[in-house]
N, C-alpha and C. Protein backbone atom coordinates (compact mmCIF):
# COMPACT_ATOMS: atom_id res chain seq x y z
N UNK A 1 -15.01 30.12 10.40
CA UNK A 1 -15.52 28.76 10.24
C UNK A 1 -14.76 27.81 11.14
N UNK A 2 -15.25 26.24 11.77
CA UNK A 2 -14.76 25.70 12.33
C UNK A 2 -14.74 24.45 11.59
N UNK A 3 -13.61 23.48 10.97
CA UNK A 3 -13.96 22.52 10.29
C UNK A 3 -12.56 21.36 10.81
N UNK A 4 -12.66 20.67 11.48
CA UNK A 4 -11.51 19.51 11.50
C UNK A 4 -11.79 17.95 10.33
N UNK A 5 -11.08 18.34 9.82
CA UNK A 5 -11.19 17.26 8.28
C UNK A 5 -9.71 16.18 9.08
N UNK A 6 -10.67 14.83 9.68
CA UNK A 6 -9.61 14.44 9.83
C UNK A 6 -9.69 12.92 8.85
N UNK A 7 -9.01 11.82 9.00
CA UNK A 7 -8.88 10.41 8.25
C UNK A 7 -10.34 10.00 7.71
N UNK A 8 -10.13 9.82 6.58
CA UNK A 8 -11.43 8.88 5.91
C UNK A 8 -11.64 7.81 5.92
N UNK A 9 -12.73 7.25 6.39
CA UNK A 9 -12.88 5.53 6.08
C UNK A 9 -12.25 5.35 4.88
N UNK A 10 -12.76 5.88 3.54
CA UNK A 10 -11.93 5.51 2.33
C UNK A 10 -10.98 4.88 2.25
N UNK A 11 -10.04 6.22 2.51
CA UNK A 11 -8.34 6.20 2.64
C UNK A 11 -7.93 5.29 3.45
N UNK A 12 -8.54 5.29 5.14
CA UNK A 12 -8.56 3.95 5.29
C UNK A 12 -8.17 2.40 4.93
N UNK A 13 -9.93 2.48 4.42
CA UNK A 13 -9.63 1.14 3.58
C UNK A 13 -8.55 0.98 2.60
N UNK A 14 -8.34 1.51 2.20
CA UNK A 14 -7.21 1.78 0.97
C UNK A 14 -5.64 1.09 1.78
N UNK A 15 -5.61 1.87 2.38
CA UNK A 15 -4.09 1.80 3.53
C UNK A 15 -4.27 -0.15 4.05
N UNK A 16 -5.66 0.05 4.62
CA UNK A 16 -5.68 -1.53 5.12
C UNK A 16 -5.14 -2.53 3.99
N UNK A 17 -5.88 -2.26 2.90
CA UNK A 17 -5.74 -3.69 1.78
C UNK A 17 -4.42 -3.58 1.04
N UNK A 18 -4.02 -2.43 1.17
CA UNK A 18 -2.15 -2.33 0.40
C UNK A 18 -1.45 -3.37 2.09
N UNK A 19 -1.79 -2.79 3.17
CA UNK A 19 -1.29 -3.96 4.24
C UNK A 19 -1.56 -4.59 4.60
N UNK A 20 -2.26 -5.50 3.80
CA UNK A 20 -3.06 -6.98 3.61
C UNK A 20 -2.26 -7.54 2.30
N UNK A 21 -1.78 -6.77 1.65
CA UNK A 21 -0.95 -7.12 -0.14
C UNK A 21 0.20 -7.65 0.50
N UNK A 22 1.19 -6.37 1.35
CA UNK A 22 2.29 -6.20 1.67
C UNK A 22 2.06 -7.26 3.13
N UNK A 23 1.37 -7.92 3.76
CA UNK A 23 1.84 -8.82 4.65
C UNK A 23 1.17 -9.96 4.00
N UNK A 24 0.70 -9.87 3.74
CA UNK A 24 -0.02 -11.42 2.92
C UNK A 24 1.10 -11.90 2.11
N UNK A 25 1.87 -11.09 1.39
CA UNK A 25 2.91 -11.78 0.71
C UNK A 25 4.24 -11.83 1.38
N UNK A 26 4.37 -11.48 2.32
CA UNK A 26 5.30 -11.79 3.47
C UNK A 26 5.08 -13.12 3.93
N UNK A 27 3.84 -13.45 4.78
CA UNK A 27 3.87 -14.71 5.40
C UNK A 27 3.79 -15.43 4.03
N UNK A 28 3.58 -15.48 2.90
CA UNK A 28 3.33 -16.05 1.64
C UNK A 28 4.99 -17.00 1.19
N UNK A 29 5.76 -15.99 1.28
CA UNK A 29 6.98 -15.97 0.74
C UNK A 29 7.94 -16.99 2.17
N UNK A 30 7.74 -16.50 3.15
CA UNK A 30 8.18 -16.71 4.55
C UNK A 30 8.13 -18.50 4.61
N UNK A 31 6.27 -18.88 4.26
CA UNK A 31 5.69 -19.76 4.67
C UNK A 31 6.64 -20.92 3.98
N UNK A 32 7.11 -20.68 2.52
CA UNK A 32 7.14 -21.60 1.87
C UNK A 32 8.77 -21.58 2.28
N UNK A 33 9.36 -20.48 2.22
CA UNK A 33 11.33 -20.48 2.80
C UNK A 33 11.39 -20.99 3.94
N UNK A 34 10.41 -21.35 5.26
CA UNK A 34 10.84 -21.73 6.28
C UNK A 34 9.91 -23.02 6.36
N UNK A 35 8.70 -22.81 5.78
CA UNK A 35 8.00 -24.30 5.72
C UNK A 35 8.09 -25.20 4.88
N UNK A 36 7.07 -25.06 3.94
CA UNK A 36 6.67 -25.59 2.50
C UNK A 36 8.06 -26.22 2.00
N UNK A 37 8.74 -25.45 1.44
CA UNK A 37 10.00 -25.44 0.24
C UNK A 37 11.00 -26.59 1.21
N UNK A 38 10.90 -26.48 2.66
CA UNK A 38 12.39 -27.80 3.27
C UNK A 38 11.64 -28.61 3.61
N UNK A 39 10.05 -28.94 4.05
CA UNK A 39 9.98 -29.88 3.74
C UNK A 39 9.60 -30.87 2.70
N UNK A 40 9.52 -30.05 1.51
CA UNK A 40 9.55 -30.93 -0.05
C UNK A 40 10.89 -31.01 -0.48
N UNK A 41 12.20 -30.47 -0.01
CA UNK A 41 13.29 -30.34 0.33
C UNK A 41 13.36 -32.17 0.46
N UNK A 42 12.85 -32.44 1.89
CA UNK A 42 13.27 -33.56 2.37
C UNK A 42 12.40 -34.95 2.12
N UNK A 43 11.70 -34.42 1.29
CA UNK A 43 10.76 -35.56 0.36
C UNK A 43 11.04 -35.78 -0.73
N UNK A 44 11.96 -34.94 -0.98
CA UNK A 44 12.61 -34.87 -2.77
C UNK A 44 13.69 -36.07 -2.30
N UNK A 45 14.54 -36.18 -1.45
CA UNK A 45 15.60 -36.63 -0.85
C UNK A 45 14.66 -37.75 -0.69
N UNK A 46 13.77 -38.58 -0.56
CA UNK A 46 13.31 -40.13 -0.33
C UNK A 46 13.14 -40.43 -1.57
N UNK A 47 12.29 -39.63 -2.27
CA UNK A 47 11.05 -39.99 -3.70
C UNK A 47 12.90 -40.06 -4.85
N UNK A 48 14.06 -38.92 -4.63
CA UNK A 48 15.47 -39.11 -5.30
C UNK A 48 16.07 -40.99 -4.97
N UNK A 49 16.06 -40.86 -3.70
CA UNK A 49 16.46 -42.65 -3.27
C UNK A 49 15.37 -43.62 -3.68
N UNK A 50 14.19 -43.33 -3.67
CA UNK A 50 13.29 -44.48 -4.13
C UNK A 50 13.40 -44.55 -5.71
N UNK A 51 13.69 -43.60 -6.33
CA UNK A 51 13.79 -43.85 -7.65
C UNK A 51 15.10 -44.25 -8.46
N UNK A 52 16.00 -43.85 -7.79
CA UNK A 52 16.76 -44.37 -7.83
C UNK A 52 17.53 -46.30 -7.14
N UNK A 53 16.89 -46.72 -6.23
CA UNK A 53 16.23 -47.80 -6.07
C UNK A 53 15.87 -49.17 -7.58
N UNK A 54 14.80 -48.17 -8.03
CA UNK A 54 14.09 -48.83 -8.83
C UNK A 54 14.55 -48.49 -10.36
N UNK A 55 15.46 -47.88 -10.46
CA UNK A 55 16.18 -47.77 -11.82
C UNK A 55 17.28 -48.88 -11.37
N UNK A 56 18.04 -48.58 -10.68
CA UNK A 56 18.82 -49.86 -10.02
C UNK A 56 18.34 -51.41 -10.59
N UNK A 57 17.21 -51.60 -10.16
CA UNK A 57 16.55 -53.06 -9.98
C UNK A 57 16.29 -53.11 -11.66
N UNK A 58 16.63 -52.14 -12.34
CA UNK A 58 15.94 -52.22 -13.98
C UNK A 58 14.17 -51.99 -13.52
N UNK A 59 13.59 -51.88 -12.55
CA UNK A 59 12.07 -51.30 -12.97
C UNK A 59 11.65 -50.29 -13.58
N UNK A 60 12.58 -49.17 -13.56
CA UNK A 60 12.45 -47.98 -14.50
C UNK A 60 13.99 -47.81 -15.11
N UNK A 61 13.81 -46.42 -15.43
CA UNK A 61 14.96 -45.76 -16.83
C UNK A 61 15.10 -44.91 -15.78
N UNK A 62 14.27 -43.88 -15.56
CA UNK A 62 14.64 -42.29 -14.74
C UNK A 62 13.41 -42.18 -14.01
N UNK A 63 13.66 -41.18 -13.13
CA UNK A 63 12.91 -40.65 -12.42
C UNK A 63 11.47 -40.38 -12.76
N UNK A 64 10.77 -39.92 -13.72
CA UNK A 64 10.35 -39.55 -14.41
C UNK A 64 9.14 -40.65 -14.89
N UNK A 65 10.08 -41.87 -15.03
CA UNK A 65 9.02 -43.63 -15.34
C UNK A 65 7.73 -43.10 -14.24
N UNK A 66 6.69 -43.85 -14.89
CA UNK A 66 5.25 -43.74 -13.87
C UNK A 66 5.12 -44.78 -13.65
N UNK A 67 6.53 -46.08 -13.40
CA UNK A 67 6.68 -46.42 -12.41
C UNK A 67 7.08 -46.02 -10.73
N UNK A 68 7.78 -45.44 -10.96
CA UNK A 68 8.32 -44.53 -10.18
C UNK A 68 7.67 -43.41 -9.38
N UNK A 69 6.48 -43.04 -10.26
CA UNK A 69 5.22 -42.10 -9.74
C UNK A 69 4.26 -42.86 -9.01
N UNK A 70 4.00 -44.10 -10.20
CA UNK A 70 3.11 -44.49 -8.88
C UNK A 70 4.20 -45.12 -7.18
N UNK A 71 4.98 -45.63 -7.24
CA UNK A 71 5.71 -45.93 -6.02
C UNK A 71 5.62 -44.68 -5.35
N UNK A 72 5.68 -43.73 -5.93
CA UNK A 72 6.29 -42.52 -5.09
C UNK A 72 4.89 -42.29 -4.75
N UNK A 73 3.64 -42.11 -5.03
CA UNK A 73 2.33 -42.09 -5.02
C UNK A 73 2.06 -43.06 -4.35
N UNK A 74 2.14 -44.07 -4.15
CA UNK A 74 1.68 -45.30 -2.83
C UNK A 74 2.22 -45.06 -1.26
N UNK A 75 3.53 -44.84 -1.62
CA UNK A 75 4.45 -44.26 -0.73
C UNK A 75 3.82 -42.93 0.05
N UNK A 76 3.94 -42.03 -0.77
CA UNK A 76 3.43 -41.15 -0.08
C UNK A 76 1.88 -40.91 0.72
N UNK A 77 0.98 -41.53 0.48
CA UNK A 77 -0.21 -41.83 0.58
C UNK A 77 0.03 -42.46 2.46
N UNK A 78 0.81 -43.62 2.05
CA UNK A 78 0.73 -44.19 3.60
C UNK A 78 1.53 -43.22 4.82
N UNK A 79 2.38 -42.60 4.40
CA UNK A 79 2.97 -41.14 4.95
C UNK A 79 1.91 -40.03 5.50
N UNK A 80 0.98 -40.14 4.34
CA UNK A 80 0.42 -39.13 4.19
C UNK A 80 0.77 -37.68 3.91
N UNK A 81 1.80 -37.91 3.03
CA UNK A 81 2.55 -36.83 2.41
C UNK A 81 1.27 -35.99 1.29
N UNK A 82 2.03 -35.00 0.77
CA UNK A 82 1.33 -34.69 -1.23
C UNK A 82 1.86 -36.11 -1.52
N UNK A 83 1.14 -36.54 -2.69
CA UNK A 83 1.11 -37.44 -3.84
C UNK A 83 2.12 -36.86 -4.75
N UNK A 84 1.84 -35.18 -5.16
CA UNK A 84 2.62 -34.64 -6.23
C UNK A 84 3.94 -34.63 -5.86
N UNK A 85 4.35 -35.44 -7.15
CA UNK A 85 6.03 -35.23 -6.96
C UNK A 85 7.02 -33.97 -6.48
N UNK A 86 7.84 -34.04 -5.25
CA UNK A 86 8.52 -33.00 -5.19
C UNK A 86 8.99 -32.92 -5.89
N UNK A 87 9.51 -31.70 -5.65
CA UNK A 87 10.97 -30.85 -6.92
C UNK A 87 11.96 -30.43 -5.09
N UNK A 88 13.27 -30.58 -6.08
CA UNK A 88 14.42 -29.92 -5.49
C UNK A 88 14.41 -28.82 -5.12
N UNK A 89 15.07 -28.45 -4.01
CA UNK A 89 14.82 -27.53 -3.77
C UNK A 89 15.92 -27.10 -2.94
N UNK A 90 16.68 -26.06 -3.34
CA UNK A 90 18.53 -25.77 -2.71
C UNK A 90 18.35 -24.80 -1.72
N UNK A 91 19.01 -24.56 -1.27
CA UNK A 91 19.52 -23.76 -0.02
C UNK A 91 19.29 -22.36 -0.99
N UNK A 92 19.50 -21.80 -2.50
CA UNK A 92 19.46 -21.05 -3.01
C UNK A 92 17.79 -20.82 -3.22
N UNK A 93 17.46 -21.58 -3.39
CA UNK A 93 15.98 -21.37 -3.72
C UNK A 93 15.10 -21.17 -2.81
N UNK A 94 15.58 -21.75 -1.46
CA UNK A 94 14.86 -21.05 0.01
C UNK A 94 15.13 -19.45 0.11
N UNK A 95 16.61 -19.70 -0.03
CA UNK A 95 16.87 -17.91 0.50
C UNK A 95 16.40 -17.36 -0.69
N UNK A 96 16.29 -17.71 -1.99
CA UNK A 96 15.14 -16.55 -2.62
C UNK A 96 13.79 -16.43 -2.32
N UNK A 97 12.97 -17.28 -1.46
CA UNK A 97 11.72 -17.35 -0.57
C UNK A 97 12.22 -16.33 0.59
N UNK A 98 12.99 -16.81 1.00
CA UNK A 98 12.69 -15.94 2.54
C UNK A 98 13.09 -14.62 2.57
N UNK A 99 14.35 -14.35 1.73
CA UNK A 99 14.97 -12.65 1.87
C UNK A 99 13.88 -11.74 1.34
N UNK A 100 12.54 -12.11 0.05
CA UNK A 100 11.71 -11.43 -0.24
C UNK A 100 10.53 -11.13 0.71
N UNK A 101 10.50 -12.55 1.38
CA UNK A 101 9.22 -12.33 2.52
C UNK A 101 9.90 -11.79 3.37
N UNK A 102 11.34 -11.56 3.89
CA UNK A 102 11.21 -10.68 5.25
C UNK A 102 11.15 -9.18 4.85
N UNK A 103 11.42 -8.89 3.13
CA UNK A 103 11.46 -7.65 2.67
C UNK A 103 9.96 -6.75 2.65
N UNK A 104 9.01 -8.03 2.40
CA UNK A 104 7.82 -7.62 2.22
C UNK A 104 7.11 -7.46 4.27
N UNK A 105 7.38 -8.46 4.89
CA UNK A 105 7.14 -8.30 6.30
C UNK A 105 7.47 -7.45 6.81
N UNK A 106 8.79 -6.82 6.76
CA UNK A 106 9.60 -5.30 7.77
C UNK A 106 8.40 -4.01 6.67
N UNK A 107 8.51 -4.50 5.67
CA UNK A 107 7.52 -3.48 4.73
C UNK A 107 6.15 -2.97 5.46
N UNK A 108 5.58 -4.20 5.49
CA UNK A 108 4.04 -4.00 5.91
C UNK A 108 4.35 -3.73 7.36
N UNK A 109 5.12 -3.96 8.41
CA UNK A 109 5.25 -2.98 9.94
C UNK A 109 5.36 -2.01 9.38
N UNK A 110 6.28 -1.67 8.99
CA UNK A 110 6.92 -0.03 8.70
C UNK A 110 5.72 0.64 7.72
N UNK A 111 4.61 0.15 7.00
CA UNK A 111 4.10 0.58 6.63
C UNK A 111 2.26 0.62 7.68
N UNK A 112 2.38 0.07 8.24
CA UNK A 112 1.41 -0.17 9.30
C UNK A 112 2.11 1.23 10.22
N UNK A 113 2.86 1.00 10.80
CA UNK A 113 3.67 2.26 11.51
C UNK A 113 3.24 3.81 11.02
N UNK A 114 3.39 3.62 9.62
CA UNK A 114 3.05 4.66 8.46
C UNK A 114 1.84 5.47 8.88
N UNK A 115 1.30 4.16 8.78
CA UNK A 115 -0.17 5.05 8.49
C UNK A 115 -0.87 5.25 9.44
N UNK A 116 -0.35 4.46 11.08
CA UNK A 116 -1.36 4.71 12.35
C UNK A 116 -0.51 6.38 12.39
N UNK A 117 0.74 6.51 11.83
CA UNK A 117 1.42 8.06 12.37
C UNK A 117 0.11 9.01 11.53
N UNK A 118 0.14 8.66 10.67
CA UNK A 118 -0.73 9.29 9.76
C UNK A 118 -2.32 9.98 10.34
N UNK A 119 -3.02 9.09 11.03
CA UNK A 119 -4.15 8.68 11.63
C UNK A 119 -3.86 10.30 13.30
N UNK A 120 -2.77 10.45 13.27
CA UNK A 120 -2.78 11.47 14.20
C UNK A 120 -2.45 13.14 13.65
N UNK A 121 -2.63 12.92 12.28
CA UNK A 121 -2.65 14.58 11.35
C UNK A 121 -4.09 14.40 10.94
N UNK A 122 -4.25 15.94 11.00
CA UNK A 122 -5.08 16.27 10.36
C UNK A 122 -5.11 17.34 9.51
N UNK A 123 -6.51 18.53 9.02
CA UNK A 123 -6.74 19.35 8.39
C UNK A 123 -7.44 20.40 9.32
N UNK A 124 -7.60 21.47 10.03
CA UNK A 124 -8.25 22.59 10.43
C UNK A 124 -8.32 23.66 10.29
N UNK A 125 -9.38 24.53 10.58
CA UNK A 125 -9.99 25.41 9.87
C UNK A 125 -10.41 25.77 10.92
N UNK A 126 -9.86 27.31 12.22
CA UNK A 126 -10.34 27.44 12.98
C UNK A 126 -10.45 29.21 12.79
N UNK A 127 -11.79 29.74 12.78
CA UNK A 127 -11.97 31.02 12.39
C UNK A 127 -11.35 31.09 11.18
N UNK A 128 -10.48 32.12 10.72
CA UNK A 128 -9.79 32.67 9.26
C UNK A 128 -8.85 31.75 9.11
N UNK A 129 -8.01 31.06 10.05
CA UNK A 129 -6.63 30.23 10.09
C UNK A 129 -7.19 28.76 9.62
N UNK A 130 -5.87 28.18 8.43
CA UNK A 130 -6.72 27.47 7.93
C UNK A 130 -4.82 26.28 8.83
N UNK A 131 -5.27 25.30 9.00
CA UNK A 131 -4.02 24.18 10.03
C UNK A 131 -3.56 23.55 8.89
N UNK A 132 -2.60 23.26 8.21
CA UNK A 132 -2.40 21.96 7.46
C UNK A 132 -1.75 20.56 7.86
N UNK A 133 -2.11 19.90 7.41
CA UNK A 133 -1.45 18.24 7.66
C UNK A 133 -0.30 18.55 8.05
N UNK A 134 0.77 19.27 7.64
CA UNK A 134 2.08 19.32 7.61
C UNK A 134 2.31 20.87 8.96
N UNK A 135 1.57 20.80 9.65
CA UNK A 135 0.93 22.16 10.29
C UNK A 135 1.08 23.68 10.08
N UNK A 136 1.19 23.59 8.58
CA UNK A 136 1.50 25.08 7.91
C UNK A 136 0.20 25.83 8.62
N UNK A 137 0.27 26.98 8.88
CA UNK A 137 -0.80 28.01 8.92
C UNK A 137 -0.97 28.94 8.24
N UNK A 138 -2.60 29.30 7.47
CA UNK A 138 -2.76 29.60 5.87
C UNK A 138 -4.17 30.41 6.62
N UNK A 139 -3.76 31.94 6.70
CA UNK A 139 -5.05 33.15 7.01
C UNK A 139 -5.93 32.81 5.55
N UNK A 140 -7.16 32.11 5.53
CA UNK A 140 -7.87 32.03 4.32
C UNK A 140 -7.79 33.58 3.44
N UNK A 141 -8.16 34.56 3.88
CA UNK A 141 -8.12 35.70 3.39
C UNK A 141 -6.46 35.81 2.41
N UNK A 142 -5.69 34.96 2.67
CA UNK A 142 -4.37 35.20 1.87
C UNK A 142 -4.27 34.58 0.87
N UNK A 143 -5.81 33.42 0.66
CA UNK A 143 -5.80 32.53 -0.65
C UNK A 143 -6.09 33.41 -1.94
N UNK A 144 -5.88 33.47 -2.71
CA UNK A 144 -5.34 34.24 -4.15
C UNK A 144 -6.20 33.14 -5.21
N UNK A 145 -6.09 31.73 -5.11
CA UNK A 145 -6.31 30.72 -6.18
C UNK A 145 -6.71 29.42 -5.63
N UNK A 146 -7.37 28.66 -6.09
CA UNK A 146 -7.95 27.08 -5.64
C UNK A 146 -7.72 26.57 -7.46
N UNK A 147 -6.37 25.60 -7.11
CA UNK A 147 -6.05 24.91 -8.06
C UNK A 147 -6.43 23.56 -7.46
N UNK A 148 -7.43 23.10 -8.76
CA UNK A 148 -8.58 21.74 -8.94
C UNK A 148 -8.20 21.10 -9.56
N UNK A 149 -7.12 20.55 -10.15
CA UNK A 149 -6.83 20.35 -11.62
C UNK A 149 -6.55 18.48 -10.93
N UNK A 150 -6.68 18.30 -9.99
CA UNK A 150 -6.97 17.38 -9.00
C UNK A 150 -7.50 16.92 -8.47
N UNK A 151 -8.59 17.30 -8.14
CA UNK A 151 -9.84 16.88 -7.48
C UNK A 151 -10.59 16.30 -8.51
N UNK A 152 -10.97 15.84 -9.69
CA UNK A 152 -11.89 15.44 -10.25
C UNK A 152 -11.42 13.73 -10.01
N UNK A 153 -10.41 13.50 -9.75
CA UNK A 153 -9.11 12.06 -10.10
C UNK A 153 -9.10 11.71 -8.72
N UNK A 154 -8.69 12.89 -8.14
CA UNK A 154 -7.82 12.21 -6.88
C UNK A 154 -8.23 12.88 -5.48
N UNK A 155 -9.30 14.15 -5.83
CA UNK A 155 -9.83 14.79 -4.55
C UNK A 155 -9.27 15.45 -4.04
N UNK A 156 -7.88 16.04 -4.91
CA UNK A 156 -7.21 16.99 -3.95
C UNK A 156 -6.77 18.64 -4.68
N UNK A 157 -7.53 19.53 -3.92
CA UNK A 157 -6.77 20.98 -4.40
C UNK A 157 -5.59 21.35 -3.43
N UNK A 158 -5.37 22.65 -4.26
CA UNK A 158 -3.72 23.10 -4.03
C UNK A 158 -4.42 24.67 -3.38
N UNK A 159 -4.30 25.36 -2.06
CA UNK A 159 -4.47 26.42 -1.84
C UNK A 159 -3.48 27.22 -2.37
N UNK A 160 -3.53 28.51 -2.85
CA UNK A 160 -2.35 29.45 -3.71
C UNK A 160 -2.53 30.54 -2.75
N UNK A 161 -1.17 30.52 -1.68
CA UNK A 161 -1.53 31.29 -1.08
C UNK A 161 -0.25 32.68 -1.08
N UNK A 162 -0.18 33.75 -0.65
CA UNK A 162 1.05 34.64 -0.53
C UNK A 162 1.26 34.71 1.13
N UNK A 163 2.47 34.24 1.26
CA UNK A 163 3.14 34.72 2.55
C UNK A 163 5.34 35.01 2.31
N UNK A 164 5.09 36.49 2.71
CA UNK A 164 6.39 36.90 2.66
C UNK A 164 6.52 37.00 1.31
N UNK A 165 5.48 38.01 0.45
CA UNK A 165 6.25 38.34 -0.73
C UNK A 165 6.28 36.67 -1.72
N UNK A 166 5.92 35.51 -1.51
CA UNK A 166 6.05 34.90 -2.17
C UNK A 166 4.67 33.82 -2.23
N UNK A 167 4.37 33.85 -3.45
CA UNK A 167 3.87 32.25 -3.64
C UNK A 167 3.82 30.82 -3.11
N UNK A 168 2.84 30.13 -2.19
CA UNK A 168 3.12 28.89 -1.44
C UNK A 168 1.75 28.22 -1.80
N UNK A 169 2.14 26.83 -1.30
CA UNK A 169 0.81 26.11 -2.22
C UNK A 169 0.23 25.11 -0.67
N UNK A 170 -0.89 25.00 -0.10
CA UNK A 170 -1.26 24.26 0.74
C UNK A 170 -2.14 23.38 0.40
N UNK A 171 -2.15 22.19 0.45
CA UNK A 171 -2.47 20.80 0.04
C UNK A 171 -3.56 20.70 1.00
N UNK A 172 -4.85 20.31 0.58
CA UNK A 172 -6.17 20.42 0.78
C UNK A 172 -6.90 18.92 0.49
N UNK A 173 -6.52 17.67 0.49
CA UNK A 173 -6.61 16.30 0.26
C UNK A 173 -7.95 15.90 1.11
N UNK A 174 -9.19 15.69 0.18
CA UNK A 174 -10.42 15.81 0.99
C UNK A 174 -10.68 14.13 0.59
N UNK A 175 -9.80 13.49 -0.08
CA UNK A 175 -10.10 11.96 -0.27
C UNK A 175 -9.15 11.48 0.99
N UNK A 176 -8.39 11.95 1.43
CA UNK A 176 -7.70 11.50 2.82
C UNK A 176 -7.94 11.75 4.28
N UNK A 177 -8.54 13.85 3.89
CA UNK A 177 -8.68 14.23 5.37
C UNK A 177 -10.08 14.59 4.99
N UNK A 178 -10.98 13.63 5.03
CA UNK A 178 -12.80 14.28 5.11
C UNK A 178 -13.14 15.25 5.72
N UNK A 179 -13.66 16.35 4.85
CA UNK A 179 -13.96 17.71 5.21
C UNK A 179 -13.32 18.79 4.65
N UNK A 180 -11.93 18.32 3.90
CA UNK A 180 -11.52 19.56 3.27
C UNK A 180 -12.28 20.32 2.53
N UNK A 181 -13.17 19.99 1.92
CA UNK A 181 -14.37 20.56 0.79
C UNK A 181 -14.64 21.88 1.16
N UNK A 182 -15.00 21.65 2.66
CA UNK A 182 -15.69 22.68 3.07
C UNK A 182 -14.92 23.67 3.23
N UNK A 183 -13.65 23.86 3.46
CA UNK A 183 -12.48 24.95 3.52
C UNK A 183 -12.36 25.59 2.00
N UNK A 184 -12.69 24.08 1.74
CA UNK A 184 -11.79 24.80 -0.70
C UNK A 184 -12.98 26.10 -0.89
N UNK A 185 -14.26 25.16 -0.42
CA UNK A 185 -15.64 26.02 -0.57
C UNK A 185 -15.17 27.63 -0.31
N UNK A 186 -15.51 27.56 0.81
CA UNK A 186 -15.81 29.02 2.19
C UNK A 186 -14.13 29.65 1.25
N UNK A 187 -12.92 28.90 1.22
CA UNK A 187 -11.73 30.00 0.64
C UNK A 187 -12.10 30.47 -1.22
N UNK A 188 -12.69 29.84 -1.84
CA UNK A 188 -13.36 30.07 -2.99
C UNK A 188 -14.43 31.13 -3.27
N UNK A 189 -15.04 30.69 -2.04
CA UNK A 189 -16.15 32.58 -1.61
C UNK A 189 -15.68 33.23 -1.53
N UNK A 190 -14.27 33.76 -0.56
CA UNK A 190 -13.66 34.52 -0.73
C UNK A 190 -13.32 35.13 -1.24
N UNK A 191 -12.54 33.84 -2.46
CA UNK A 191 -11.71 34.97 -4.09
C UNK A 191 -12.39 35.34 -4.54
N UNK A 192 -13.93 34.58 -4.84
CA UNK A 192 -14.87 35.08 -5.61
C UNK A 192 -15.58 36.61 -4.71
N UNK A 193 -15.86 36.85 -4.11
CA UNK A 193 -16.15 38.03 -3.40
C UNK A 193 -14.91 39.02 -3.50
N UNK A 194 -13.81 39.02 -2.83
CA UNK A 194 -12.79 39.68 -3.38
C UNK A 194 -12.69 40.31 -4.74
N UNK A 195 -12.83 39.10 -5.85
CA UNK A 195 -13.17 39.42 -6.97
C UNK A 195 -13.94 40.31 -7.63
N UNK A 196 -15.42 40.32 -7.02
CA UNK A 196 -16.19 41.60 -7.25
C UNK A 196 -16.01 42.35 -6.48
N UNK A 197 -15.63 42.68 -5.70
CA UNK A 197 -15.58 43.92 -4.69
C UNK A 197 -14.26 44.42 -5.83
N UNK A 198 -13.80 44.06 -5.92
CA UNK A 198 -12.70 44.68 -7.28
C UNK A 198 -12.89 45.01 -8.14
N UNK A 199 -13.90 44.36 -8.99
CA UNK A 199 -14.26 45.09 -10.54
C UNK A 199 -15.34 45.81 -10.26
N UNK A 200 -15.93 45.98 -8.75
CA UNK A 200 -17.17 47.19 -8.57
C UNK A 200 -16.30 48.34 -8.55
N UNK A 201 -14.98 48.33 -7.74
CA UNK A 201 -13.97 49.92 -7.20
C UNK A 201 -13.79 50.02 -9.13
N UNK A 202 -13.79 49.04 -9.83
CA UNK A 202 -12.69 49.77 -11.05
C UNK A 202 -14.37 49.96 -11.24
N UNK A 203 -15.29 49.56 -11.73
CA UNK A 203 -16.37 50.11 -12.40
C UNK A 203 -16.64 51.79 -11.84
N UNK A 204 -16.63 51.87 -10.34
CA UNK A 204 -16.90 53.27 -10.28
C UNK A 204 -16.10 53.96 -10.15
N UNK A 205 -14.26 53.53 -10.49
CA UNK A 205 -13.82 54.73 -10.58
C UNK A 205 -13.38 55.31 -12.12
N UNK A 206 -14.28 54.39 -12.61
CA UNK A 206 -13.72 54.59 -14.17
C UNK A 206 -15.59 55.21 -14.68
């Protein structure tokens, strides 16, 4: 048989929107530690002096008076600032913005990196030799078992194969590499043929 099971749109998509999660909340986190957060930083620092100002003069008590909101609300308007009152905002509270977004940014490269490496494995099936992702080579005729106990969830069997006297398992992922099916299939004919050609020798020699 000839079968190259390589990347699925699926899986694909899948890979794209986890690195759409993982950079979206990078520039997310980034935006507000290097943008957002210093300059309400430095609006907190006017709307702090204007209110303080006007507690001074006895027009308000604290910050807080909606005297003080609306000033800070007129004020800001002709700026053309937000209206909404800043909040403080420390040198501590940036670097907990930014050390997470550059954690999540180096993430989504290194995970972008990931998966274009990914995009150059595949699955083949050329004559009896079956290729794996990991480029094991698996003579179908040496498969023994097709463990499914996976595929109903997640699309993936386990080939059970013998090489050197021992038990080895080759990973057959047909929700990642489209086309494995057709290998689980054609190595499943096998056991199953194998199978009777076996209980026909014991039927006629018994």
């Amino acid at each position: 048989m000839n079968v190259h099971a390589r990347i699925s749109k699926e899986w694909r998509r899948r890979m794209i929107f986890m690195f759409m999660m993982l950079f979206g909340s990078g520039v997310w986190f980034l935006s507000d530690g290097y943008y957002a957060w210093p300059a309400e930083a430095k609006r907190h620092v006017v709307f702090s002096q204007m209110a303080d100002k006007l507690i001074a003069d006895g027009q308000a008590k604290e910050a807080k008076d909606p005297a003080v909101v609306r000033a800070w609300e007129k004020y800001a308007k002709e700026q053309k600032w937000p209206v909404k009152v800043p909040k403080e905002r420390t040198a501590g509270d940036l670097a907990g913005q930014r050390w997470p977004g550059w954690i999540f940014f180096i993430s989504s490269v290194l995970f972008a990196a990931w998966v274009a490496w990914n995009h150059k494995l595949s699955v083949r099936a050329d004559g009896d030799i079956i290729t794996g992702a990991s480029g094991q080579k698996v003579h179908l005729d040496s498969i023994v078992e097709m463990d499914r106990h996976k595929w109903a969830n997640k699309g993936i069997a386990y080939a059970i194969y013998e090489h050197g006297g021992k038990r080895r398992r080759l990973t057959l992922d047909d929700h990642k590499f489209l086309g494995c099916e057709a290998i689980i299939l054609e190595a499943e004919r096998r056991i199953a043929a194998r199978a009777a050609q076996a209980a026909e020798a014991t039927a006629e020699a018994s």
